[in-house]
PDB file of N, CA and C in Angstrom:
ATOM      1  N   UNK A   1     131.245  72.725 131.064  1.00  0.00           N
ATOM      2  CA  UNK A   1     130.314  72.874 132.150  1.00  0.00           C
ATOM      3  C   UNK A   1     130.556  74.183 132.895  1.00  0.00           C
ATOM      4  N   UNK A   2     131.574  74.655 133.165  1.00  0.00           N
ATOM      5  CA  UNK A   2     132.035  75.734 134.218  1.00  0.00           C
ATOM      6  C   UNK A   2     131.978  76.843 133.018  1.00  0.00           C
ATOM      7  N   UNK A   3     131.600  76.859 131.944  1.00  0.00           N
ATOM      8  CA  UNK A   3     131.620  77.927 130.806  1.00  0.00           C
ATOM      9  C   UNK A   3     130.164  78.228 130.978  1.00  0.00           C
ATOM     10  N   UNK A   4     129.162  77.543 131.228  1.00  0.00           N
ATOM     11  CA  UNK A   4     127.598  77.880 131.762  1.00  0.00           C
ATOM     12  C   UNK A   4     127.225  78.194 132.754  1.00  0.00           C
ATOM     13  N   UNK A   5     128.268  78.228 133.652  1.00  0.00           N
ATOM     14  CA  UNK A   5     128.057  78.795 135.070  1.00  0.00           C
ATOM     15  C   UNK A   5     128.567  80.144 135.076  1.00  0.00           C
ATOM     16  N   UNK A   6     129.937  80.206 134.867  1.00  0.00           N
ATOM     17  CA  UNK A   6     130.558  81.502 135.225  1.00  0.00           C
ATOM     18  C   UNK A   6     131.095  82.439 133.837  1.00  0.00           C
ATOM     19  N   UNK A   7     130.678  81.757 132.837  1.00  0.00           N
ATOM     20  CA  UNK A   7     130.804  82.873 131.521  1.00  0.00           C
ATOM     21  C   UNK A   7     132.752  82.400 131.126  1.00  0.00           C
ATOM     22  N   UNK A   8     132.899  81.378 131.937  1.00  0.00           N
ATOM     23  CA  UNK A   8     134.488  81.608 131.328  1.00  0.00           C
ATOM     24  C   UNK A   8     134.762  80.340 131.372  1.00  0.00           C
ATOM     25  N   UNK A   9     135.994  79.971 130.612  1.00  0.00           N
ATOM     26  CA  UNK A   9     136.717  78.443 130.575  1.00  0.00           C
ATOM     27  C   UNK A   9     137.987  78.605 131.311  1.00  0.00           C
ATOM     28  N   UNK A  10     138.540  77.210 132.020  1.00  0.00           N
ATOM     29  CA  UNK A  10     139.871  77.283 132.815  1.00  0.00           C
ATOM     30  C   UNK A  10     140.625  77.057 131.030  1.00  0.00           C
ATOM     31  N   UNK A  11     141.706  78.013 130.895  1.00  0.00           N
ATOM     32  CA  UNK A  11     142.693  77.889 130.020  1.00  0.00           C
ATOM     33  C   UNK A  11     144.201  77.116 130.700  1.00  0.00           C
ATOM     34  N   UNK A  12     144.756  76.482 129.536  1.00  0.00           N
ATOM     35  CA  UNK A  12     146.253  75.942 130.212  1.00  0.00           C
ATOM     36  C   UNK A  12     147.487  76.560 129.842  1.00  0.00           C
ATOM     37  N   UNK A  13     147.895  76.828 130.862  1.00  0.00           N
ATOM     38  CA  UNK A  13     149.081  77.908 130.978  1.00  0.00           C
ATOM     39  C   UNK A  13     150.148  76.822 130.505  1.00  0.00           C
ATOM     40  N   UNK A  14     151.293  77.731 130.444  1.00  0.00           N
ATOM     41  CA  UNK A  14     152.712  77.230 129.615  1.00  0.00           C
ATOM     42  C   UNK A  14     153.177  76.418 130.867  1.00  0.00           C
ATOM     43  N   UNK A  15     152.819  76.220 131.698  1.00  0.00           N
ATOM     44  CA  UNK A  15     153.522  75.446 132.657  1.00  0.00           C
ATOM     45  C   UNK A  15     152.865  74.133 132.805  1.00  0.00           C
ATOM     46  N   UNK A  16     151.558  74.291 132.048  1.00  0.00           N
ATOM     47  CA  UNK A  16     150.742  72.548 132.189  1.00  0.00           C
ATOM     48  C   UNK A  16     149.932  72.904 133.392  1.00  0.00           C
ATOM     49  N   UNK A  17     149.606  73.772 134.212  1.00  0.00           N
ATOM     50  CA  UNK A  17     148.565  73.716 135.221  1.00  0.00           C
ATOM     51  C   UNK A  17     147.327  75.011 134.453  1.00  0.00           C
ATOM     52  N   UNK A  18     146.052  74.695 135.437  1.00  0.00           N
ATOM     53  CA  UNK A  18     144.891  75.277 134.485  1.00  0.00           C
ATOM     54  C   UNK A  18     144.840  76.224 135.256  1.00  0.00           C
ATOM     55  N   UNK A  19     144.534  77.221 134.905  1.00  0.00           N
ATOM     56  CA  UNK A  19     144.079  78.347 135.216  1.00  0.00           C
ATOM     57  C   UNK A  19     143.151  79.213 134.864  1.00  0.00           C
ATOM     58  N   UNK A  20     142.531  79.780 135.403  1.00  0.00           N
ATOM     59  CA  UNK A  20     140.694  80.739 135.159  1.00  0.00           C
ATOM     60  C   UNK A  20     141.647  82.109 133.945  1.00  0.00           C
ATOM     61  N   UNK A  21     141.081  82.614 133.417  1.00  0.00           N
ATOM     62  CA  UNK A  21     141.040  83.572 132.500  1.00  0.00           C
ATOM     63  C   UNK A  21     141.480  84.953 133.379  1.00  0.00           C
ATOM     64  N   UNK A  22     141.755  86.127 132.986  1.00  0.00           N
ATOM     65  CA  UNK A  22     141.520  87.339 134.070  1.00  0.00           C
ATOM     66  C   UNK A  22     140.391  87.601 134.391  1.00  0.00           C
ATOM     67  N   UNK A  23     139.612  87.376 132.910  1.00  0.00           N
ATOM     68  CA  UNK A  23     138.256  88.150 133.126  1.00  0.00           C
ATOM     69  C   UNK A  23     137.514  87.445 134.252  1.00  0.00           C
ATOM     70  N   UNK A  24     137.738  85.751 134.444  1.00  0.00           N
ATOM     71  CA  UNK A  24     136.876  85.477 135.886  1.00  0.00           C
ATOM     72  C   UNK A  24     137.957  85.755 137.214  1.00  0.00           C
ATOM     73  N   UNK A  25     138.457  85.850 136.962  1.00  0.00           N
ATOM     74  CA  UNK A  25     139.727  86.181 138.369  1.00  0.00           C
ATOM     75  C   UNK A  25     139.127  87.586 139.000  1.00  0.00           C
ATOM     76  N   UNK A  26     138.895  88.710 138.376  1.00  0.00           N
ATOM     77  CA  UNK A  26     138.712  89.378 138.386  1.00  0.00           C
ATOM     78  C   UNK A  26     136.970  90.060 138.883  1.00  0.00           C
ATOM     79  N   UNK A  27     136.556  89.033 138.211  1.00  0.00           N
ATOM     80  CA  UNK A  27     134.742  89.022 138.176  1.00  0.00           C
ATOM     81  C   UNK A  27     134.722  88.567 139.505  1.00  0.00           C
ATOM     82  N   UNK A  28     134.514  87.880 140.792  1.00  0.00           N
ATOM     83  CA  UNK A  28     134.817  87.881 142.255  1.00  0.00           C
ATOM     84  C   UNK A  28     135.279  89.120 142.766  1.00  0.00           C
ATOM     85  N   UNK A  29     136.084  89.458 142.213  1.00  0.00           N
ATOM     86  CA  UNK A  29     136.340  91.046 143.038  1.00  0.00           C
ATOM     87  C   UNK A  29     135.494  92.217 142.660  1.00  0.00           C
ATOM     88  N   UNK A  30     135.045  91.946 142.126  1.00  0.00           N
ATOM     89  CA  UNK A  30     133.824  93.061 141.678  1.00  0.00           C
ATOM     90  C   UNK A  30     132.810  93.838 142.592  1.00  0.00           C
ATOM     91  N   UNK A  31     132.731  94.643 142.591  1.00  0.00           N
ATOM     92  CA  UNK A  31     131.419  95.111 144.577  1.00  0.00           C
ATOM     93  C   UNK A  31     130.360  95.141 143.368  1.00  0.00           C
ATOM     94  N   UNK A  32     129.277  96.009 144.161  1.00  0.00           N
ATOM     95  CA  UNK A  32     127.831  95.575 143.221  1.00  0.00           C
ATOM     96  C   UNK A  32     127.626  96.674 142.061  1.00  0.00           C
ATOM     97  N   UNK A  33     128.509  98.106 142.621  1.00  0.00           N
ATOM     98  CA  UNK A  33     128.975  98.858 141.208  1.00  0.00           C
ATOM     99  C   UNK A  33     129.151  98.594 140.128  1.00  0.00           C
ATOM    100  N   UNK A  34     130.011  97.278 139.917  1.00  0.00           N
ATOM    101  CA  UNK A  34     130.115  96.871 138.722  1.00  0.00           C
ATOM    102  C   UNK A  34     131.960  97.389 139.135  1.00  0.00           C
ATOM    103  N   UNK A  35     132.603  98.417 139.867  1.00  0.00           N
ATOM    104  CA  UNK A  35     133.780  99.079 139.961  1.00  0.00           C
ATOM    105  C   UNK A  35     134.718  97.738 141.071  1.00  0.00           C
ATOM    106  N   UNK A  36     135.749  97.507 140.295  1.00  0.00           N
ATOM    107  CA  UNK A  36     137.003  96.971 141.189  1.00  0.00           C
ATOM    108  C   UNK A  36     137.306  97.364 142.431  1.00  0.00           C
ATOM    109  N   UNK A  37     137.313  97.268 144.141  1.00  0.00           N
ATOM    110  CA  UNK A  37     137.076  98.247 144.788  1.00  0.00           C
ATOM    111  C   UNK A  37     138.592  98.889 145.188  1.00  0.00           C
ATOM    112  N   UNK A  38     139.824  97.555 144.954  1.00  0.00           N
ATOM    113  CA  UNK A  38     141.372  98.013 144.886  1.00  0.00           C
ATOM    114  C   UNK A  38     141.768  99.217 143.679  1.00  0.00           C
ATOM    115  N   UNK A  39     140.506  99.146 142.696  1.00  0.00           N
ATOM    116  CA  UNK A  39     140.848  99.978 141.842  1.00  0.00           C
ATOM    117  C   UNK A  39     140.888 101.251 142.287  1.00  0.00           C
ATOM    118  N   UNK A  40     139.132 101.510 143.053  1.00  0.00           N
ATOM    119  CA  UNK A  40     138.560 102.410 143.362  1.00  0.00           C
ATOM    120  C   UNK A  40     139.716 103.096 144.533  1.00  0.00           C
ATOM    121  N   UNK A  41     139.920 102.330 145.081  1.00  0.00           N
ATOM    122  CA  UNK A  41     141.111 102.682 146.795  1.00  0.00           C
ATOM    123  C   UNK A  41     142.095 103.492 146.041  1.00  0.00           C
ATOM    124  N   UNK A  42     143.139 102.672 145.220  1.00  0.00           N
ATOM    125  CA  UNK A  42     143.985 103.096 144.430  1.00  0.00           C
ATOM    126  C   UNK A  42     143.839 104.736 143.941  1.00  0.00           C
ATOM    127  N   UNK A  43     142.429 104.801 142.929  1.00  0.00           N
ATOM    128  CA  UNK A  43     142.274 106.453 142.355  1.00  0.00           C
ATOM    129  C   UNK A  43     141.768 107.609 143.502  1.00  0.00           C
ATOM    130  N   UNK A  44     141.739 107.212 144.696  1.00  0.00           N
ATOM    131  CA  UNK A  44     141.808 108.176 146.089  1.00  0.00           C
ATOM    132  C   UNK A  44     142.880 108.258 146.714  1.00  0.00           C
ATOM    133  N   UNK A  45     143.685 107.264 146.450  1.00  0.00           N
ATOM    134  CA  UNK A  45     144.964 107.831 147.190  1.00  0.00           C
ATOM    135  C   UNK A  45     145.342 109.193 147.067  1.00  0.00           C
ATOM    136  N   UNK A  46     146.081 109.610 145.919  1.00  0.00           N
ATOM    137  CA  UNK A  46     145.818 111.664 145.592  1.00  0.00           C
ATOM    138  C   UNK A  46     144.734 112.273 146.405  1.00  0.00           C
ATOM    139  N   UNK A  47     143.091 111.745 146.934  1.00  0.00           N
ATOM    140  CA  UNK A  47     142.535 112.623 147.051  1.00  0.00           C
ATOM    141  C   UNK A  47     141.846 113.025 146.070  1.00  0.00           C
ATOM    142  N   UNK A  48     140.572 113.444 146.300  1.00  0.00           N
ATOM    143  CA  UNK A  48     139.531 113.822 145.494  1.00  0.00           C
ATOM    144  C   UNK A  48     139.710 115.358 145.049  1.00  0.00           C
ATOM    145  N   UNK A  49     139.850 115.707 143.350  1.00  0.00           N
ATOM    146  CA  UNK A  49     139.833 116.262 143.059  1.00  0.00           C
ATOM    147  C   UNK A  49     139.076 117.682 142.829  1.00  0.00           C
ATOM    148  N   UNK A  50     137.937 117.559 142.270  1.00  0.00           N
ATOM    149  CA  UNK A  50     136.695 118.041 142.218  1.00  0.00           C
ATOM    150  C   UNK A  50     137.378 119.567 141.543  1.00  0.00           C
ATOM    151  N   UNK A  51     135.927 120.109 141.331  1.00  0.00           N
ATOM    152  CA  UNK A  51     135.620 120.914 140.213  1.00  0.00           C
ATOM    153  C   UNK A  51     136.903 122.663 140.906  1.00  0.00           C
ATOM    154  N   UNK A  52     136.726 122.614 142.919  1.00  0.00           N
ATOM    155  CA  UNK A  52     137.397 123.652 143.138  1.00  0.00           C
ATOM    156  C   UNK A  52     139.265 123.312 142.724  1.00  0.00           C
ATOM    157  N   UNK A  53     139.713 122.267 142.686  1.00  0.00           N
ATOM    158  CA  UNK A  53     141.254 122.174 142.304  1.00  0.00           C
ATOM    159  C   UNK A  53     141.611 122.451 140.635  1.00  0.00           C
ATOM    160  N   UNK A  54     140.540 121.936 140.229  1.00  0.00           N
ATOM    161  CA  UNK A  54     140.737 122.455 138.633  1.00  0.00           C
ATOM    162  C   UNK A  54     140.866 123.877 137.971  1.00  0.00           C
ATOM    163  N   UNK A  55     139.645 124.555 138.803  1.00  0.00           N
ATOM    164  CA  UNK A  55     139.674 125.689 138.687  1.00  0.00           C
ATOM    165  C   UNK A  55     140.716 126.502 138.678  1.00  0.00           C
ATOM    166  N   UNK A  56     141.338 126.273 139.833  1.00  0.00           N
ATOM    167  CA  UNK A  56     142.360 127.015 140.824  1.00  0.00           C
ATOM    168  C   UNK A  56     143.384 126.842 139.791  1.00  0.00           C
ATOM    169  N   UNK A  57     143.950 125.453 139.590  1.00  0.00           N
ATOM    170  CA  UNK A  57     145.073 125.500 138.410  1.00  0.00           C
ATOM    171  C   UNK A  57     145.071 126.264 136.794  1.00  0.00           C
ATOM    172  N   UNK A  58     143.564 126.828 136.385  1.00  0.00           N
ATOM    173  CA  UNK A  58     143.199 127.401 135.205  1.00  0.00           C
ATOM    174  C   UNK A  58     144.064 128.881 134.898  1.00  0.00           C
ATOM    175  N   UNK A  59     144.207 129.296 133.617  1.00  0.00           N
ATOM    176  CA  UNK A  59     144.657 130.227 133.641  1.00  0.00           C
ATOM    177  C   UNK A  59     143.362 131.536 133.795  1.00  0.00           C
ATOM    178  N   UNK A  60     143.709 133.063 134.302  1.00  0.00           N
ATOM    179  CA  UNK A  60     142.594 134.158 133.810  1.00  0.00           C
ATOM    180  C   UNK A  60     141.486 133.421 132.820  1.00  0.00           C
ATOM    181  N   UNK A  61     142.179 133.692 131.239  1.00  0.00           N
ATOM    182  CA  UNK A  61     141.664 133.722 130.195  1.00  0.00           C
ATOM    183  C   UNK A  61     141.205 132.679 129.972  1.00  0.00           C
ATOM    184  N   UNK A  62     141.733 131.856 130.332  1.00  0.00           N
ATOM    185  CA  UNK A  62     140.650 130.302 130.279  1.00  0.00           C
ATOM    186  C   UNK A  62     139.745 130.099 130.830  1.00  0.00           C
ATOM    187  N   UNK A  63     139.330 130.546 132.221  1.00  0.00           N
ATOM    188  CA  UNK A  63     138.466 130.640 133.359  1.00  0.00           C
ATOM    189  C   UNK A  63     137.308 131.963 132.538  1.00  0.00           C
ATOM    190  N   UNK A  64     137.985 133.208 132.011  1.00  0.00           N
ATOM    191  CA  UNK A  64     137.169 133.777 131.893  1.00  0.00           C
ATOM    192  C   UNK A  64     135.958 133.227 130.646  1.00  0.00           C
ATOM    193  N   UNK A  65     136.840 132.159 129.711  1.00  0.00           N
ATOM    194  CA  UNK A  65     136.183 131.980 128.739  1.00  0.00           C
ATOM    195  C   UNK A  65     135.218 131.154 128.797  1.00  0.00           C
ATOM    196  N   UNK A  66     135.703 130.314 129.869  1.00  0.00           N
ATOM    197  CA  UNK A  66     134.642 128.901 130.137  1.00  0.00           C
ATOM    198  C   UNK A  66     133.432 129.352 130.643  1.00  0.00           C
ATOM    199  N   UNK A  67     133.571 130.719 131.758  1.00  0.00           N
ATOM    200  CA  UNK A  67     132.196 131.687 132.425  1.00  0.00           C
ATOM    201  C   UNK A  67     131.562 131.992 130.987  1.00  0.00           C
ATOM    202  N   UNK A  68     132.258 133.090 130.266  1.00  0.00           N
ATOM    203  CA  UNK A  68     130.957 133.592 129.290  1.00  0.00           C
ATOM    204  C   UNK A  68     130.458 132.283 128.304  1.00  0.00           C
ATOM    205  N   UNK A  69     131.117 131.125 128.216  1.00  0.00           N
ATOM    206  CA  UNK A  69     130.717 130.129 127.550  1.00  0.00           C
ATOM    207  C   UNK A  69     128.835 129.450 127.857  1.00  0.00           C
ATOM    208  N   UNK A  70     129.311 129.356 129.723  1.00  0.00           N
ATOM    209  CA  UNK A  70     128.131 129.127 129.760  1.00  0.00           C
ATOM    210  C   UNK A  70     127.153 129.944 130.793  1.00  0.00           C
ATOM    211  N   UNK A  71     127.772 131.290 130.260  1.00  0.00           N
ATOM    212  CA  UNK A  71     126.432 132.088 130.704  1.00  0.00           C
ATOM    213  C   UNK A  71     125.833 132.797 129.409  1.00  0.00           C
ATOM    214  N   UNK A  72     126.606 132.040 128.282  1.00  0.00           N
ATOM    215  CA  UNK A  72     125.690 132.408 127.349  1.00  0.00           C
ATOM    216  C   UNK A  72     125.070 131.527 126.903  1.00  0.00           C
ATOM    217  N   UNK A  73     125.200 130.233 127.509  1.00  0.00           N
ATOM    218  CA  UNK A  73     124.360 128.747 127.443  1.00  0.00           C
ATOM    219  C   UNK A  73     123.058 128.899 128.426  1.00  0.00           C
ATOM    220  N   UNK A  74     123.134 130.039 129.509  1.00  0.00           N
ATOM    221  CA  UNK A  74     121.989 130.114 130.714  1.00  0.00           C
ATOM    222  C   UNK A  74     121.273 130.826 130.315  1.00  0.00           C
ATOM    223  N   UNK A  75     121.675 131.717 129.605  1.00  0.00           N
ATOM    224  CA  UNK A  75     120.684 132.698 129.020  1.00  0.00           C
ATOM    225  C   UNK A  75     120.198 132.416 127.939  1.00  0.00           C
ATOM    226  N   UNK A  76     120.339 131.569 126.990  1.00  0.00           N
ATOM    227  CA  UNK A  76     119.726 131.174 126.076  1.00  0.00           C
ATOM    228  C   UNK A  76     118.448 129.817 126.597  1.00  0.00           C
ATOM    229  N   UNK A  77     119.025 129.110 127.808  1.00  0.00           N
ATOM    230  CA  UNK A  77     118.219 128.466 128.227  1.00  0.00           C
ATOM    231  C   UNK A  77     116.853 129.495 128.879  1.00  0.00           C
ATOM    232  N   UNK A  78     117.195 130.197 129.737  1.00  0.00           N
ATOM    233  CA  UNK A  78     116.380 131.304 130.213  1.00  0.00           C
ATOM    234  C   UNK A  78     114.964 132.076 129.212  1.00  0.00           C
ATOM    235  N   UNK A  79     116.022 132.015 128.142  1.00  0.00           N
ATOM    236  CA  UNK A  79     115.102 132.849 127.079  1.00  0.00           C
ATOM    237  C   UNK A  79     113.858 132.100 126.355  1.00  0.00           C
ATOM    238  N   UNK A  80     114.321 130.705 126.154  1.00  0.00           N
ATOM    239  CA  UNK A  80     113.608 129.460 125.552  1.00  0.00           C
ATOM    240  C   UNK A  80     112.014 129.229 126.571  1.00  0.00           C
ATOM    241  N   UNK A  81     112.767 129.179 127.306  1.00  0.00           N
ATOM    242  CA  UNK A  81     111.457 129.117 128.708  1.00  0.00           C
ATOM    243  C   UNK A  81     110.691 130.177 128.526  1.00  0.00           C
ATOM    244  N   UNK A  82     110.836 131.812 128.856  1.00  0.00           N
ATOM    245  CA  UNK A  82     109.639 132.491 128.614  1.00  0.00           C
ATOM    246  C   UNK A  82     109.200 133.175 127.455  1.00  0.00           C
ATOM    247  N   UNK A  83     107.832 133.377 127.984  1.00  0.00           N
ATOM    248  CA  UNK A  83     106.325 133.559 126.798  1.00  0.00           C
ATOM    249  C   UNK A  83     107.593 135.162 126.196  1.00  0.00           C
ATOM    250  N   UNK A  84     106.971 135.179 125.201  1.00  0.00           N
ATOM    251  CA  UNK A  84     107.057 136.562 123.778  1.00  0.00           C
ATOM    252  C   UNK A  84     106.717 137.742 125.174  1.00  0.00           C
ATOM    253  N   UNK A  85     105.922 138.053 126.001  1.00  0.00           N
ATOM    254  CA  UNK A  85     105.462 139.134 126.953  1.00  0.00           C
ATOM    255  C   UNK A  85     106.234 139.052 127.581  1.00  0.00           C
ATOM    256  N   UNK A  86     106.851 137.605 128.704  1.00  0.00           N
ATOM    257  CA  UNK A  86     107.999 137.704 129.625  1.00  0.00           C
ATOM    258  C   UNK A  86     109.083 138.798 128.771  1.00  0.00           C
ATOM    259  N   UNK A  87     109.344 138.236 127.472  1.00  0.00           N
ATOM    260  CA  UNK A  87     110.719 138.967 127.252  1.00  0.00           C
ATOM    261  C   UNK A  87     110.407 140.248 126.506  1.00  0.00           C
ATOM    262  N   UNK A  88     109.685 140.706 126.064  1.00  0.00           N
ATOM    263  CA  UNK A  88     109.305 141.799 125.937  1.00  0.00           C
ATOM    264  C   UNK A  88     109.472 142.726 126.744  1.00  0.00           C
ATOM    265  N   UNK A  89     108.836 142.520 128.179  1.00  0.00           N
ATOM    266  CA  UNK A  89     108.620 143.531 129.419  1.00  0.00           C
ATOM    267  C   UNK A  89     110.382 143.622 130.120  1.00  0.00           C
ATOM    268  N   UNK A  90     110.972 142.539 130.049  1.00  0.00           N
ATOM    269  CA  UNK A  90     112.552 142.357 130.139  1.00  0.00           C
ATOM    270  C   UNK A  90     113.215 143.400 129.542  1.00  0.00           C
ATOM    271  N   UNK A  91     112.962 143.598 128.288  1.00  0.00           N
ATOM    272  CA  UNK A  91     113.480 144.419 127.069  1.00  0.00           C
ATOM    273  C   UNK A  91     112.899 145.913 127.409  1.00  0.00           C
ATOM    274  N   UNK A  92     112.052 145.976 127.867  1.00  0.00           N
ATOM    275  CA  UNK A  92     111.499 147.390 128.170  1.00  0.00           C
ATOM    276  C   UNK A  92     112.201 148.079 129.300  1.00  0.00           C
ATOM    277  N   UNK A  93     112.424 147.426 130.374  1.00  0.00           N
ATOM    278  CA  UNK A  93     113.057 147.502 131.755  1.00  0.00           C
ATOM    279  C   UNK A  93     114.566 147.877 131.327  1.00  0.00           C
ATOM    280  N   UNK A  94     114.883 147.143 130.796  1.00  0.00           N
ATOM    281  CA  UNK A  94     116.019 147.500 130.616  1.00  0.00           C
ATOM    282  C   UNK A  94     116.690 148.459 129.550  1.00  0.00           C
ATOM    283  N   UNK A  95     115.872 148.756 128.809  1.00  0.00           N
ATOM    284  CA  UNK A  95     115.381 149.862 127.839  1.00  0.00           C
ATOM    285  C   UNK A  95     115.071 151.254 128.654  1.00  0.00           C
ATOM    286  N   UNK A  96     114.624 151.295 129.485  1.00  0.00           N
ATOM    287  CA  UNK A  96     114.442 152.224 130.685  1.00  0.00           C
ATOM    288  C   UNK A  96     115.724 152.324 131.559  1.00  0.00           C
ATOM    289  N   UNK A  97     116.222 151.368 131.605  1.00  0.00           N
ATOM    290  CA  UNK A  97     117.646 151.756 132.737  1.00  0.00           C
ATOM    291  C   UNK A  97     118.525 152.068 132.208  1.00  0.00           C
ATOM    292  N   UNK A  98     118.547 151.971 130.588  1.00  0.00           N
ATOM    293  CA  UNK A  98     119.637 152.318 129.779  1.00  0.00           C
ATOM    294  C   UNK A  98     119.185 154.149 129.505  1.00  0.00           C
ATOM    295  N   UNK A  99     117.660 154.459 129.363  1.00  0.00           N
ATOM    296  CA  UNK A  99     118.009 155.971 129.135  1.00  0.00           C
ATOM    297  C   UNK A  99     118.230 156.302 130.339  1.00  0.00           C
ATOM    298  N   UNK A 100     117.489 155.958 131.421  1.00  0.00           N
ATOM    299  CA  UNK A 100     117.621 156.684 133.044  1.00  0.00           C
ATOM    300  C   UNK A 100     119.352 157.270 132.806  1.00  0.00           C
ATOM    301  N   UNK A 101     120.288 156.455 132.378  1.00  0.00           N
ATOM    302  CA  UNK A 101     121.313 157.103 132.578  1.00  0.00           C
ATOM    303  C   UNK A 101     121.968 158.100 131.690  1.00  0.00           C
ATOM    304  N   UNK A 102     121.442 158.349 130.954  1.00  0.00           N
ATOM    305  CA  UNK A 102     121.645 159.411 130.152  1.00  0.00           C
ATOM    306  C   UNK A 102     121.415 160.267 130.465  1.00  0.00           C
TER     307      UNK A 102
END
């Protein structure tokens, strides 16, 4: 009966008394996330990490590689987007700033 209600059966422990499973022990503590919220408390204690602490610990060459990685992912996105004329007139402009300096 209690296996159609709550998805779980009381199992009997080595001591002869019954006891719920983890998985329903656990299912009550649940918030509406679906996330444990002692869990959640727990992985803030350190403090929130985020993208500026990672950075900071990177080496030069790693940092530099991950930039041209995806600024050559932006510019290929960039390029996809405009018409054959957008990049044409792009190519000209800059075709022009390259003799200007000569």
């Amino acid at each position: 009966m209690l296996d159609v209600f709550f998805g779980w059966r009381p199992s009997m422990a080595p001591s002869g008394h019954r006891h719920a499973s983890p998985s329903a022990v656990t299912l009550g503590r649940m918030s509406k996330t679906g996330k444990n919220p002692h869990a959640v408390a727990l992985g803030r204690l350190g403090g929130k990490k985020g993208g500026p602490a990672r950075w900071a610990g990177l080496p030069d060459e790693e940092r530099s590689k991950i930039m041209r990685k995806t600024s050559k992912a932006g510019v290929k996105a960039r390029l996809t987007k405009m018409t054959p004329e957008q990049r044409s007139a792009i190519a000209r402009k800059a075709a022009l700033a390259r003799w200007a300096k000569t």
